[in-house]
Protein backbone atom coordinates (compact mmCIF):
# COMPACT_ATOMS: atom_id res chain seq x y z
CA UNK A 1 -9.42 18.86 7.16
CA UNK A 2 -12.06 16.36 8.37
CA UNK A 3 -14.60 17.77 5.88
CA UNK A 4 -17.27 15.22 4.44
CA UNK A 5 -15.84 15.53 1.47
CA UNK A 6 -12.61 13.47 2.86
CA UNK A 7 -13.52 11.20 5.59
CA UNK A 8 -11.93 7.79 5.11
CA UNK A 9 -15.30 6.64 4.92
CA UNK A 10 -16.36 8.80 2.01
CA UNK A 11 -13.22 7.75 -0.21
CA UNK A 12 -14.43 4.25 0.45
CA UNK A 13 -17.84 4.91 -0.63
CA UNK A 14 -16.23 6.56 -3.58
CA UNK A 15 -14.01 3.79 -4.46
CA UNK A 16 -17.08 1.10 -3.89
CA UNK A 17 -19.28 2.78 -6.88
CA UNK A 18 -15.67 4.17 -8.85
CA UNK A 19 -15.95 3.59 -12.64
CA UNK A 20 -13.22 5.19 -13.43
CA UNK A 21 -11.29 2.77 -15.79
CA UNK A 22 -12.06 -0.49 -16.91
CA UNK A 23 -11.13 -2.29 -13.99
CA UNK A 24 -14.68 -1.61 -12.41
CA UNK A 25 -16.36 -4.26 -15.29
CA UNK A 26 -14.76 -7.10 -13.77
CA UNK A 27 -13.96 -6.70 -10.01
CA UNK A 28 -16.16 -8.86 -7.44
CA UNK A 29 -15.05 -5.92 -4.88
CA UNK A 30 -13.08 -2.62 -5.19
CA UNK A 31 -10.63 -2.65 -2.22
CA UNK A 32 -10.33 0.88 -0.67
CA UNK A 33 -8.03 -0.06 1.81
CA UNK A 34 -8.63 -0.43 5.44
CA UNK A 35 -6.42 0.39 9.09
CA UNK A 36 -6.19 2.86 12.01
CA UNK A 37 -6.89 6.75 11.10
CA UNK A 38 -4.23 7.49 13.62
CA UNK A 39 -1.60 5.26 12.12
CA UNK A 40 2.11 6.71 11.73
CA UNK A 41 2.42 4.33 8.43
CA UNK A 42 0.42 3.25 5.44
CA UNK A 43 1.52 0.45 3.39
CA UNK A 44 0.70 0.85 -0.46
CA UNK A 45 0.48 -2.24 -2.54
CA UNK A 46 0.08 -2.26 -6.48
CA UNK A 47 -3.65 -4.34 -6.60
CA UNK A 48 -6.03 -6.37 -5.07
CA UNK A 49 -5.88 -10.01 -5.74
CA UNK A 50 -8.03 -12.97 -5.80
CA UNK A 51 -8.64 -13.22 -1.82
CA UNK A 52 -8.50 -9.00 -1.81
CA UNK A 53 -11.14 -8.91 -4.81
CA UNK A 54 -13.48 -11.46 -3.13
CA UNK A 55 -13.36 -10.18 0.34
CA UNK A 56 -12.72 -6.51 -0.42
CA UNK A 57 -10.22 -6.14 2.24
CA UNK A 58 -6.58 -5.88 0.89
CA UNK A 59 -3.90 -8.20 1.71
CA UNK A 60 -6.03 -10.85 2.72
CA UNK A 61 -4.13 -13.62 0.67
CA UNK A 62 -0.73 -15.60 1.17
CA UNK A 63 0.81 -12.08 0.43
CA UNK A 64 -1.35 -10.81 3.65
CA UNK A 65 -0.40 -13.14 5.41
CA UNK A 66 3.56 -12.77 5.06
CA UNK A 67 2.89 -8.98 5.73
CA UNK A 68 1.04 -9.97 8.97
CA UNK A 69 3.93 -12.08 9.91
CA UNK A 70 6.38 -9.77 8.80
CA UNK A 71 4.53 -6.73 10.86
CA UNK A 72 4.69 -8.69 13.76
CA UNK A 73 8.12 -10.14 13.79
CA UNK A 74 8.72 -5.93 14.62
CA UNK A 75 6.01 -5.60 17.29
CA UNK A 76 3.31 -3.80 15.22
CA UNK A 77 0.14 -4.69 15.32
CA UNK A 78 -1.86 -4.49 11.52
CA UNK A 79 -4.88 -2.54 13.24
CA UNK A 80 -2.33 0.14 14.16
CA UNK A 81 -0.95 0.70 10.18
CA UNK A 82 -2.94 1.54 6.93
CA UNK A 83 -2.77 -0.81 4.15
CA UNK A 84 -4.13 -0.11 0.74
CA UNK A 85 -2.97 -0.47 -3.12
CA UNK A 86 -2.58 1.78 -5.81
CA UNK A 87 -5.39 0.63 -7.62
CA UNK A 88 -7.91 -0.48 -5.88
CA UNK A 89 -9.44 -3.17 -8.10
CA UNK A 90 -8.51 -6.43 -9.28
CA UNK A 91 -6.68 -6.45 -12.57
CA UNK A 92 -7.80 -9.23 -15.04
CA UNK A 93 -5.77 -11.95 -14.14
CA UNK A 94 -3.75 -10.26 -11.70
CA UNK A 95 -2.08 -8.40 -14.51
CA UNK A 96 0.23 -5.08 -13.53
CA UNK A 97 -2.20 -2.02 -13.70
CA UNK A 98 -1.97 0.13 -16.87
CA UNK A 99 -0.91 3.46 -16.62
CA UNK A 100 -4.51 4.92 -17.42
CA UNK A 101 -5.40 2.42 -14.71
CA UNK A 102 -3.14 3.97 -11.93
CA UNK A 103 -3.84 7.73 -12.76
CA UNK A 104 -7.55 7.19 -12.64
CA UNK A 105 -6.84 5.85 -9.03
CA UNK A 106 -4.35 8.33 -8.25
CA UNK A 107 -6.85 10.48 -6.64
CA UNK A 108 -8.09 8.22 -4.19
CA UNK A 109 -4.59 7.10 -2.87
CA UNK A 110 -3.66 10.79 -2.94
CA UNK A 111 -6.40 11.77 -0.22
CA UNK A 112 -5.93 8.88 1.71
CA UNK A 113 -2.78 10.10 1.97
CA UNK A 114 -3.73 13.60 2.74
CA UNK A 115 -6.16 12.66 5.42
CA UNK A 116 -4.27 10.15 7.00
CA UNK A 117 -0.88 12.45 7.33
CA UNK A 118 1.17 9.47 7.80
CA UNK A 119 5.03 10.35 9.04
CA UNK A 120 6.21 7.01 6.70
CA UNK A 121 4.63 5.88 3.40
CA UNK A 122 5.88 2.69 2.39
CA UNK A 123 5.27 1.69 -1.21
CA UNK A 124 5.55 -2.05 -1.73
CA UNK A 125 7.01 -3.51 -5.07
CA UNK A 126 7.99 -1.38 -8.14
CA UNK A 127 4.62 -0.61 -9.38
CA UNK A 128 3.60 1.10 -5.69
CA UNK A 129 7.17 2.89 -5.75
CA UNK A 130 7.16 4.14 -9.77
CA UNK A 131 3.37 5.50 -9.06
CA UNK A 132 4.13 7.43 -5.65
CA UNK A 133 8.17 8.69 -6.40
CA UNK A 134 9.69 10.66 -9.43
CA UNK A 135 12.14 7.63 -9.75
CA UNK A 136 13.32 5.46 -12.15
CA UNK A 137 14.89 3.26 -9.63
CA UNK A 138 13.66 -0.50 -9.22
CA UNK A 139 12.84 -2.16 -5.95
CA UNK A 140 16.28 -3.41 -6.15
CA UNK A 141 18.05 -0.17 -5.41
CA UNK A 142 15.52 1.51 -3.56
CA UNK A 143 14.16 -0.89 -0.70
CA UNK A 144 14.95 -0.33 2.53
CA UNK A 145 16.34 3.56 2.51
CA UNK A 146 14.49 6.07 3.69
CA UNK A 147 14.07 9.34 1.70
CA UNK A 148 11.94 12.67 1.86
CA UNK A 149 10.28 13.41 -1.46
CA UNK A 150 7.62 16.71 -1.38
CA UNK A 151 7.14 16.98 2.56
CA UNK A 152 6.93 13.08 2.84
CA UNK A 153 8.96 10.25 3.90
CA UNK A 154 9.15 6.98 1.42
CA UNK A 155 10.38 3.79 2.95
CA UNK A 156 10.40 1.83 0.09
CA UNK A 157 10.03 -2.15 0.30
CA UNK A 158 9.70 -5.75 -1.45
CA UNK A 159 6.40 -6.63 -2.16
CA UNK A 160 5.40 -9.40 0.29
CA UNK A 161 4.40 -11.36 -2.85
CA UNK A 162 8.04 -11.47 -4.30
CA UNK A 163 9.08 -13.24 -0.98
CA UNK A 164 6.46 -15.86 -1.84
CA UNK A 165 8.66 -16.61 -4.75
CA UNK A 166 12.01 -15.91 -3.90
CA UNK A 167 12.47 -16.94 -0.66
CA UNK A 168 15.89 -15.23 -0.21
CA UNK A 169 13.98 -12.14 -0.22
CA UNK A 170 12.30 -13.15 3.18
CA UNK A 171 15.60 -12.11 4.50
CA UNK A 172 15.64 -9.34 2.84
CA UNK A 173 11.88 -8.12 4.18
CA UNK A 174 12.71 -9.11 7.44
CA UNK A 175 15.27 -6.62 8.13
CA UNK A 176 13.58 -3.91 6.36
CA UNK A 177 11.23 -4.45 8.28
CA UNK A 178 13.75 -4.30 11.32
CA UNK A 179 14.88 -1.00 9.98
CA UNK A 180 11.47 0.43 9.14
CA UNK A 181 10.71 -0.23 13.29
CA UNK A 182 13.64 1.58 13.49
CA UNK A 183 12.91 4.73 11.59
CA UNK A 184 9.12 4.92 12.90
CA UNK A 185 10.90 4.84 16.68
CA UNK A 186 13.04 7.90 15.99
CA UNK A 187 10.33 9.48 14.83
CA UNK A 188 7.92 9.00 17.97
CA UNK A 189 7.16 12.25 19.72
């Protein structure tokens, strides 16, 4: 499936010169995403921010950081994962992205998805979760259980930005994190 049509590298280039949707007039950067091709587990985010935008690297900010420290505190190293958004520039203002916004990114997320074959996908915050699951279920309900949806395996999560905020949700990301270790050992070969 390596064909030069889908090489990490060409989705990237892709993304770079996208114009897709609006959000292309007023990025710095579009953020492909970045990580190991052999990972076991890509994170998805909802959208670059400030830091991501400038630097074109995602999760680069305070949110980055927590997910650093959060990856860590479990032993795995953030070379070893995949970490992109579902869109994959900067909304005005850090704004949620608009639904015309996420399906004209859809595509991109979708290969890197393909390509990457990842046994966990683990969408971060509601907007990540609503754009890759047929649920109506919030964050709330939904982090921390695994489920299989269409040949795949969600392990839904807090954003890392909510436990900026909140900081009862640290907690809460730290043992989902715990558990997410947990799941990706049982599923080592």
């Amino acid at each position: 499936m390596h064909s030069s049509q889908n090489s990490l590298r060409k989705i990237s280039e892709e993304v770079i010169a996208c114009t897709r949707c609006r959000l292309c007039q007023s990025r710095k950067n579009a953020v492909p995403g970045e990580g190991s091709e052999g990972t076991k587990v890509i994170f998805v985010g909802e959208a670059p921010g400030e830091q991501e935008d400038i630097q074109g690297r995602p999760f680069v900010g305070s949110a980055g950081k927590l997910l650093n420290e959060l990856l860590e505190s479990v032993g795995i190293r953030r070379e070893d994962v995949y970490i992109t958004n579902i869109v994959k520039c900067r909304p005005p203002n850090n704004r949620p992205p608009r639904k015309d916004e996420t399906n004209a990114c859809k595509p991109y997320l979708d290969r890197q998805i393909l390509l990457l074959a990842p046994r966990v996908i683990c969408p971060m915050g509601n907007s990540a979760i609503h754009s890759l699951i047929e649920s109506e279920k919030s964050v709330t309900e939904l982090h921390g259980i695994p489920f299989e949806e269409g040949g795949l395996t969600y392990f839904p999560m807090y954003h890392p930005a909510a436990a900026l905020y909140t900081f009862q949700l640290r907690k809460v990301m730290e043992e989902d994190f715990r558990k997410l270790r947990g799941l990706l050992d049982s599923l080592s070969d």
